[in-house]
Protein backbone atom coordinates (compact mmCIF):
# COMPACT_ATOMS: atom_id res chain seq x y z
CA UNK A 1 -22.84 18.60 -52.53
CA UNK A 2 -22.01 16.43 -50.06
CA UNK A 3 -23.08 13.18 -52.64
CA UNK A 4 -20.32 14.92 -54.92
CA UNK A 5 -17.71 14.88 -52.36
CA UNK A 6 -18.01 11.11 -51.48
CA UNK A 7 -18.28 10.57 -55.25
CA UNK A 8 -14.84 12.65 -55.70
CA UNK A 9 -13.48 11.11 -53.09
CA UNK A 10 -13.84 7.58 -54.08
CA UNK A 11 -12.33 8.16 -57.62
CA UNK A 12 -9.03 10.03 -56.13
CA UNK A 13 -6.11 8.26 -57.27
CA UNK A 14 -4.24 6.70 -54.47
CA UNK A 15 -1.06 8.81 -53.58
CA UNK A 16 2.15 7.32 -52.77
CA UNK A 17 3.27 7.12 -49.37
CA UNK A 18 -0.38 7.80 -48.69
CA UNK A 19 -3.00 4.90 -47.02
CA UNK A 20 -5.51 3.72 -49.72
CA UNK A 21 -9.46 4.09 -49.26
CA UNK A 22 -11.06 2.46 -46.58
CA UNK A 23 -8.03 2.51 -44.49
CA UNK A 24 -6.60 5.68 -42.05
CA UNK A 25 -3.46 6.82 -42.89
CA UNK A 26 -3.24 6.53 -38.85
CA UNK A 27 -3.39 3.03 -39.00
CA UNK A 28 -1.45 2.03 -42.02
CA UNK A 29 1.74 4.26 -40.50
CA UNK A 30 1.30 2.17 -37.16
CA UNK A 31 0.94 -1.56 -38.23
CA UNK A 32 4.99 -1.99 -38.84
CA UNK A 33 5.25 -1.01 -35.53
CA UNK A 34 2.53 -3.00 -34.14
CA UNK A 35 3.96 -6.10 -35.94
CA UNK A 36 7.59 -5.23 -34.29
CA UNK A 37 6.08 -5.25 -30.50
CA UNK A 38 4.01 -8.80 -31.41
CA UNK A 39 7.07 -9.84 -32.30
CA UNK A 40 9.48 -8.71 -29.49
CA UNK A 41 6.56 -9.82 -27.11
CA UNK A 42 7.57 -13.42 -26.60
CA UNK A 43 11.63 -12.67 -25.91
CA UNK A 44 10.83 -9.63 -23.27
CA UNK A 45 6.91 -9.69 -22.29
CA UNK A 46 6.43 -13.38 -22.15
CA UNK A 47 9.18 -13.96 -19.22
CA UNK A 48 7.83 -11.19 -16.87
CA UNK A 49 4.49 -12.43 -17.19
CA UNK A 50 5.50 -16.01 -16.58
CA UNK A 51 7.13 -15.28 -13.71
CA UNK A 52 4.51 -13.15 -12.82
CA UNK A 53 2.20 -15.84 -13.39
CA UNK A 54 3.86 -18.65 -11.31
CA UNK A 55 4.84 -16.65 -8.15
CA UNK A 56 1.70 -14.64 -7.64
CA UNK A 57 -1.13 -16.19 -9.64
CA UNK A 58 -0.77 -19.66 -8.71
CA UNK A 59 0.11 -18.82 -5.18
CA UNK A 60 -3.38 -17.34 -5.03
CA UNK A 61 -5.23 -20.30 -6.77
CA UNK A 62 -3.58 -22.64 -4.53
CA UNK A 63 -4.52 -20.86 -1.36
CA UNK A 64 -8.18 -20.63 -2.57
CA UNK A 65 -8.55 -24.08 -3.49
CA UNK A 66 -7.06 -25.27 -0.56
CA UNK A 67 -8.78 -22.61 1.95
CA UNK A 68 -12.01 -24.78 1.12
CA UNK A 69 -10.62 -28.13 2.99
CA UNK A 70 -9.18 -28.77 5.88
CA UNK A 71 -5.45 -29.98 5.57
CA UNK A 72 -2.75 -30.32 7.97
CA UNK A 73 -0.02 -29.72 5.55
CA UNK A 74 0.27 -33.95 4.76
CA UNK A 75 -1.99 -36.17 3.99
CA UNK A 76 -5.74 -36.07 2.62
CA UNK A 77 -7.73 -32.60 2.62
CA UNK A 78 -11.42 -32.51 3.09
CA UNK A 79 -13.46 -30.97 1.25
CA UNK A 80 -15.61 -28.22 3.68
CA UNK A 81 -16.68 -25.60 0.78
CA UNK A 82 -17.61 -22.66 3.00
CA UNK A 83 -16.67 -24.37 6.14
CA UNK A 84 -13.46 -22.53 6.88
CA UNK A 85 -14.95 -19.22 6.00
CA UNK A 86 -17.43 -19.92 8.66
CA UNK A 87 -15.75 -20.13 11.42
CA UNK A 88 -13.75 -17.61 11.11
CA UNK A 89 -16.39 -14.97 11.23
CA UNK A 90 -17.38 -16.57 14.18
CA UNK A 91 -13.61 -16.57 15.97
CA UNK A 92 -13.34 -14.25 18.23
CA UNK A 93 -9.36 -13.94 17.96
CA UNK A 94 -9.64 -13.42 14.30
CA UNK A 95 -11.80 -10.73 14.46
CA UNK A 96 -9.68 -8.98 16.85
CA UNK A 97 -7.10 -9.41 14.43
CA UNK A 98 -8.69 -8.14 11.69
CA UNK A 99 -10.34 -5.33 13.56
CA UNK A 100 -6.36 -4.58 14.59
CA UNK A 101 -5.61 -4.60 10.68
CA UNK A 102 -8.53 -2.01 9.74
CA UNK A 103 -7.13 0.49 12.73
CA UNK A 104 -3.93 0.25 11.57
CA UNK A 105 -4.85 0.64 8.16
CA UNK A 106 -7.41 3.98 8.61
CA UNK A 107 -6.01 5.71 12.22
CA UNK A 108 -1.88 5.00 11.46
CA UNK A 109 -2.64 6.14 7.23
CA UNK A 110 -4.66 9.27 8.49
CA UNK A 111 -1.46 10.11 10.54
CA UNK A 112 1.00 9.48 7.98
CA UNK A 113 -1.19 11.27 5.58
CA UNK A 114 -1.35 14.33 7.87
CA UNK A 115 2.23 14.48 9.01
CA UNK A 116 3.61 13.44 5.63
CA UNK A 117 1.61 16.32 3.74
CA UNK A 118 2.30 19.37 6.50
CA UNK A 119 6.13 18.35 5.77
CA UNK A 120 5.74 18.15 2.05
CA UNK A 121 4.37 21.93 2.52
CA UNK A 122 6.69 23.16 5.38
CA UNK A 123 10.05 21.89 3.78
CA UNK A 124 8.47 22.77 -0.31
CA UNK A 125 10.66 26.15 0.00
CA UNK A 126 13.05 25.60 2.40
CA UNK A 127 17.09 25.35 1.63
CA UNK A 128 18.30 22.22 3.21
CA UNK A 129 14.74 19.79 1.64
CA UNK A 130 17.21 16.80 0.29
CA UNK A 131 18.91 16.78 2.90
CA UNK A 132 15.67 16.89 5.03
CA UNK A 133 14.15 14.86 3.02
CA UNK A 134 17.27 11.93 3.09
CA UNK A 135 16.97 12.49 7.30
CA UNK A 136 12.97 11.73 6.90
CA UNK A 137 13.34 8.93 4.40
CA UNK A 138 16.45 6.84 6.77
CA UNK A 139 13.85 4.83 9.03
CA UNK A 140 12.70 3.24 5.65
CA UNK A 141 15.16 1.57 5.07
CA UNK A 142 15.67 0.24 8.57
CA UNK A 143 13.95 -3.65 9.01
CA UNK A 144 10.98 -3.46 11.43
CA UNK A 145 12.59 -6.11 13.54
CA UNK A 146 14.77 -3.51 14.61
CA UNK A 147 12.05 -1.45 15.04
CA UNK A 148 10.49 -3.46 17.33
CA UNK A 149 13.79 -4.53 19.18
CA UNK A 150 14.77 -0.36 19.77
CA UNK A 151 10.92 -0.25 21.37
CA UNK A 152 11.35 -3.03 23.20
CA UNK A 153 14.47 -2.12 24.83
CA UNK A 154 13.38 1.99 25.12
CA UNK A 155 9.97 1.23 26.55
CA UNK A 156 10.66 -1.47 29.23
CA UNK A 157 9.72 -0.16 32.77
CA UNK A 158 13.52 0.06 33.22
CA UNK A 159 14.54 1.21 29.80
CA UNK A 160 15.33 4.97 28.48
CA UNK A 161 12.12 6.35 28.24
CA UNK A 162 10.71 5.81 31.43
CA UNK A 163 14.55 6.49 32.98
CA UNK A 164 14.14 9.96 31.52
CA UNK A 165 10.75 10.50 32.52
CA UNK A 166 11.92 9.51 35.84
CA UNK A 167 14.90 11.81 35.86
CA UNK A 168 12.20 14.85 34.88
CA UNK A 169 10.02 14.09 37.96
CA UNK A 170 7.51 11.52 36.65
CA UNK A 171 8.00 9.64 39.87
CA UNK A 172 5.39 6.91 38.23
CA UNK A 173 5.70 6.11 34.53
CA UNK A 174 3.73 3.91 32.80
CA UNK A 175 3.81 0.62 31.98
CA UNK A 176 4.32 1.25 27.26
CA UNK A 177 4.46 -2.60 27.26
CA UNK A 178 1.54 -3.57 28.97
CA UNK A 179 -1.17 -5.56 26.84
CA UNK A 180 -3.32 -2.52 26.87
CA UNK A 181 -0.73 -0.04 25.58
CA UNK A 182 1.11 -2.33 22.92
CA UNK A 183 -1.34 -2.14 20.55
CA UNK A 184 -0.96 2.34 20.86
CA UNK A 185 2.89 1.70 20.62
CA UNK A 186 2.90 -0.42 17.65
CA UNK A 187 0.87 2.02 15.61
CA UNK A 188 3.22 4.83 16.92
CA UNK A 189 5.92 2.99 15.85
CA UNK A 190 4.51 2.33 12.26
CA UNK A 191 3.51 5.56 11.71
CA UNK A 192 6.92 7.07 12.71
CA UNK A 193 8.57 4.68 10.45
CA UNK A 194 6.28 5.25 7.56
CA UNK A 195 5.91 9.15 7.42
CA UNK A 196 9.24 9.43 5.89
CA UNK A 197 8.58 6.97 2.95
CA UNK A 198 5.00 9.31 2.11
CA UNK A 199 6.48 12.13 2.83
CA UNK A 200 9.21 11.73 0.04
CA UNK A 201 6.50 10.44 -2.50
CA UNK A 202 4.31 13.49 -1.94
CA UNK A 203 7.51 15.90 -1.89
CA UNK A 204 8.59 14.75 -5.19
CA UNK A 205 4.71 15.14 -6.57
CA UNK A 206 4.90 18.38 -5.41
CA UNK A 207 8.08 19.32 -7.03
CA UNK A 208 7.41 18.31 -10.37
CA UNK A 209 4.57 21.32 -10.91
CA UNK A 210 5.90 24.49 -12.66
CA UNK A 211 6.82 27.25 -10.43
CA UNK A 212 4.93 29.45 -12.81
CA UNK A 213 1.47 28.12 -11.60
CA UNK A 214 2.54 29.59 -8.02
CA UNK A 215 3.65 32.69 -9.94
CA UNK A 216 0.35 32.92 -11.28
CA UNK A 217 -1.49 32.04 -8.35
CA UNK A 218 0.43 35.32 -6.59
CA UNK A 219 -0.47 37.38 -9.65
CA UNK A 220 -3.73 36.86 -9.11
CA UNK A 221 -4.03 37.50 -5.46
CA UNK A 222 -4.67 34.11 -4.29
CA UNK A 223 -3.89 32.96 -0.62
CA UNK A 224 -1.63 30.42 0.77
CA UNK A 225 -4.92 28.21 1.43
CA UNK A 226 -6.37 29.15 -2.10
CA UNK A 227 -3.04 28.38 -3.41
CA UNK A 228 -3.24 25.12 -1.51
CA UNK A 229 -6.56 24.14 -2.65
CA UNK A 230 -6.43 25.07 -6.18
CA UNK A 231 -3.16 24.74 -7.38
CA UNK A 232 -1.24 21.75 -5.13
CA UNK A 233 -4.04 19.41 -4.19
CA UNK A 234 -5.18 19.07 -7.75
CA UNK A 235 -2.35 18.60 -9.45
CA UNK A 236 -0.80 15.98 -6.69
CA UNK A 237 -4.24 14.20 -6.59
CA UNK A 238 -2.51 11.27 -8.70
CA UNK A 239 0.04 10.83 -5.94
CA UNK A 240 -2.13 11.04 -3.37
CA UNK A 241 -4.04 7.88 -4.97
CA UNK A 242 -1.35 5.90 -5.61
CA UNK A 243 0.20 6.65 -1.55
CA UNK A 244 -3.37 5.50 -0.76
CA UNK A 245 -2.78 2.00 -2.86
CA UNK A 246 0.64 1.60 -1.43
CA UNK A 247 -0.39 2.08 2.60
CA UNK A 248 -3.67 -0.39 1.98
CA UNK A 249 -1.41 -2.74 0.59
CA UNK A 250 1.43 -2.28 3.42
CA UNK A 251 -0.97 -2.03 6.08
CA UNK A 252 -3.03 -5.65 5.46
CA UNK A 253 0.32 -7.06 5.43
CA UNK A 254 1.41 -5.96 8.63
CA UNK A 255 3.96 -8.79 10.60
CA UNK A 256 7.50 -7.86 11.77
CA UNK A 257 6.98 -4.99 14.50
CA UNK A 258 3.58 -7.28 15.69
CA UNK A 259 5.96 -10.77 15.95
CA UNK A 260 8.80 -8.79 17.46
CA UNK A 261 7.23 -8.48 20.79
CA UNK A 262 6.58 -12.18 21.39
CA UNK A 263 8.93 -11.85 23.89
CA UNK A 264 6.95 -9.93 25.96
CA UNK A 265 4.26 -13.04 27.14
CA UNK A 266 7.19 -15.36 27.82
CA UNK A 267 5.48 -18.17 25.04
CA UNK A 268 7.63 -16.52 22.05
CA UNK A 269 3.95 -15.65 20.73
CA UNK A 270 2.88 -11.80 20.34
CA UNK A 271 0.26 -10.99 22.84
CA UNK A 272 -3.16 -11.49 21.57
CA UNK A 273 -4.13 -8.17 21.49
CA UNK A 274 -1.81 -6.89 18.54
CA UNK A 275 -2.65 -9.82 16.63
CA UNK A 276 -3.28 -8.08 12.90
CA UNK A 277 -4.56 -10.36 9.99
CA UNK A 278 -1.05 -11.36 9.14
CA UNK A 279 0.12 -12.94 12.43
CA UNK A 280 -3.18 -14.86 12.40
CA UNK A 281 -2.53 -16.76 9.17
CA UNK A 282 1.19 -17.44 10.19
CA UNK A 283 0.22 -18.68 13.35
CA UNK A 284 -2.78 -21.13 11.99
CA UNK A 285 -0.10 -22.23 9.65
CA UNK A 286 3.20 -22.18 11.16
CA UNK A 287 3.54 -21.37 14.97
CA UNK A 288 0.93 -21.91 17.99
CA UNK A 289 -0.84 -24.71 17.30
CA UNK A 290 -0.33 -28.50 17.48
CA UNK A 291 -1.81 -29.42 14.18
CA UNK A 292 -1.44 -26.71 11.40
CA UNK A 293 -4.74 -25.64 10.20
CA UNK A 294 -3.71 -24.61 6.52
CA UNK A 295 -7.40 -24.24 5.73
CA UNK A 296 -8.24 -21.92 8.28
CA UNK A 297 -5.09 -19.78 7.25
CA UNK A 298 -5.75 -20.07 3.98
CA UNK A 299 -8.90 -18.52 4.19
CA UNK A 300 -7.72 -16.42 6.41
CA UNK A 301 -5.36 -15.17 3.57
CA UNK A 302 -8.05 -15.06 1.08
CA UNK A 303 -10.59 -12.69 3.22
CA UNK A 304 -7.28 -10.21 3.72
CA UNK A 305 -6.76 -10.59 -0.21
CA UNK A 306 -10.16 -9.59 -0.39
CA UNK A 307 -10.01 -6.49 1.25
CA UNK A 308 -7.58 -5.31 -0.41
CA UNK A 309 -9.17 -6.00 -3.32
CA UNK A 310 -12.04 -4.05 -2.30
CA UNK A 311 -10.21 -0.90 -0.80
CA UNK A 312 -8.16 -0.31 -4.06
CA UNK A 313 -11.22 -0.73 -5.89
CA UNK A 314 -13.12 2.01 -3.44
CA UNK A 315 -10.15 3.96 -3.66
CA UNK A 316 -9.77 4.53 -7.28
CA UNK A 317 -13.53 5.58 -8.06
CA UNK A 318 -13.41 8.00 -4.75
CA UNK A 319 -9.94 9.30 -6.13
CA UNK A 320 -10.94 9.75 -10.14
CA UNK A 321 -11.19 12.84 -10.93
CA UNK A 322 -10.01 14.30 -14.58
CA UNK A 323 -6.44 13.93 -15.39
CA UNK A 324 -4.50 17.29 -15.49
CA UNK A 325 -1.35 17.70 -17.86
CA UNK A 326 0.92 20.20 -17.21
């Protein structure tokens, strides 16, 4: 039987408007329209992807060549392969720097993260959320120089907040810009000025599910937490990955509210101690040294490159999980 259908179906007169044998109807109704985006890919694709191309791709080639010489910035690099790599693993101040990047990145996210998520649920149902939500997203849009200039100027031993803790009886406050405390303040500072930005991503991922699924949910009997667990977390799981991306990539790169409080050491240069990977190529490059090591900061550059490279690679196999349409 199955001999006679194949047999039938080779004979059968080809139908118009239908694909011959031996090709899908699927893909003879899409080729026209495959042939129309090959050829609208040169006027529109083409000069994305060479700018793409020339201001991110090239960058990066360039800073991995020359992160394998040592160069001033003029004159003749030498070639030291591995060299550069080398020594930084071995620098004490880099380290710091990028142990001060990875702290930032995991205690500051797990904060936003926390805070940003306990507001997407607390304000999910209540009357005023744009405007709540416009109040929480305003510090994004604010530089993080001025950041940094507000908490220098409110956290001086003379400035408002120890004048207020003085005024409430603290009749010794302490010291928020000594080297030991900066490093607290700064991620304070980020964290406060990053919750808003999360917490309006996650607000709108929660507002796009059906309010029948809660309906249902409350049919059935199911708690707040159930409701939580079964009904928000897996259908937000998408945004959650794609806050995670945006924080690893915002958090390696890490420079204004760090550089801000060079003033504080009297040398223009941020204290040591909040150095994050960022600062550390600048100042090999730019600032703090009498001969530029563009090498060293190269490298420097490349190894941050790298982990983010390796977090958002982490990040999207921990975070894969089966894609739910509703």
């Amino acid at each position: 039987m199955s001999a006679l259908l194949a047999r039938e179906q080779d004979v059968r007169p080809a139908v118009p408007g239908h694909a011959p044998a031996g090709r899908s109807a699927k893909t003879s109704q899409r080729s026209p329209l495959d042939r129309q985006r090959r050829k609208l890919f040169v006027p529109f694709v083409m000069p994305a992807l060479l700018f793409y191309v020339v201001l991110f791709v090239v960058p990066i080639i360039a800073a991995a060549w020359i992160s394998l010489h040592t160069w001033a910035g003029a004159g003749e690099m030498e070639w030291v392969g591995l060299g550069n790599y080398a020594r930084l693993v071995r620098n004490d101040l880099f380290l710091q720097s990028f142990t001060n990047t990875l702290l930032i990145l995991f205690i500051v996210g797990a904060a936003i993260f926390v805070v940003a998520f306990a507001l997407t649920l607390v304000l999910r149902d209540m009357a005023g959320k744009r405007t709540a939500r416009n109040v929480l997203f305003f510090p994004h849009l604010i530089n993080a120089l001025v950041f940094g200039a507000l908490a220098g100027f409110a956290f001086n031993p003379n400035g408002l907040v120890n004048s207020f803790l003085r005024a409430v009886g603290v009749s010794d406050p302490p010291l928020w810009l000594a080297r030991d405390n900066l490093l607290g303040l700064v991620m304070a500072i980020l964290a406060w000025a990053s919750v808003g930005y999360y917490t309006t991503i996650l607000m709108a991922g929660v507002d796009r599910i059906p309010e029948y699924f809660f309906e249902d949910a409350a049919l059935a009997g199911a708690s707040a937490f159930q409701r939580l667990r079964y009904v928000i977390l897996p259908l937000t799981w998408d945004v959650f990955a794609v806050c995670a991306v945006l924080w690893t990539i915002t958090s390696v790169k890490i420079f204004e509210i760090v550089w801000i409080f060079g003033g504080t050491t009297g040398v223009g240069l941020p204290p040591q101690e909040i150095w994050t990977s960022a600062v550390y190529t600048y100042i090999m490059a730019f600032s703090g040294q009498s001969i530029p090591s563009y090498g060293m900061a190269s490298a420097s550059a490349m190894l941050a490159l790298l982990l983010v490279a390796v977090l958002i690679v982490l990040l999207r196999r921990v975070t894969r999980r089966e894609a739910l349409e509703f």
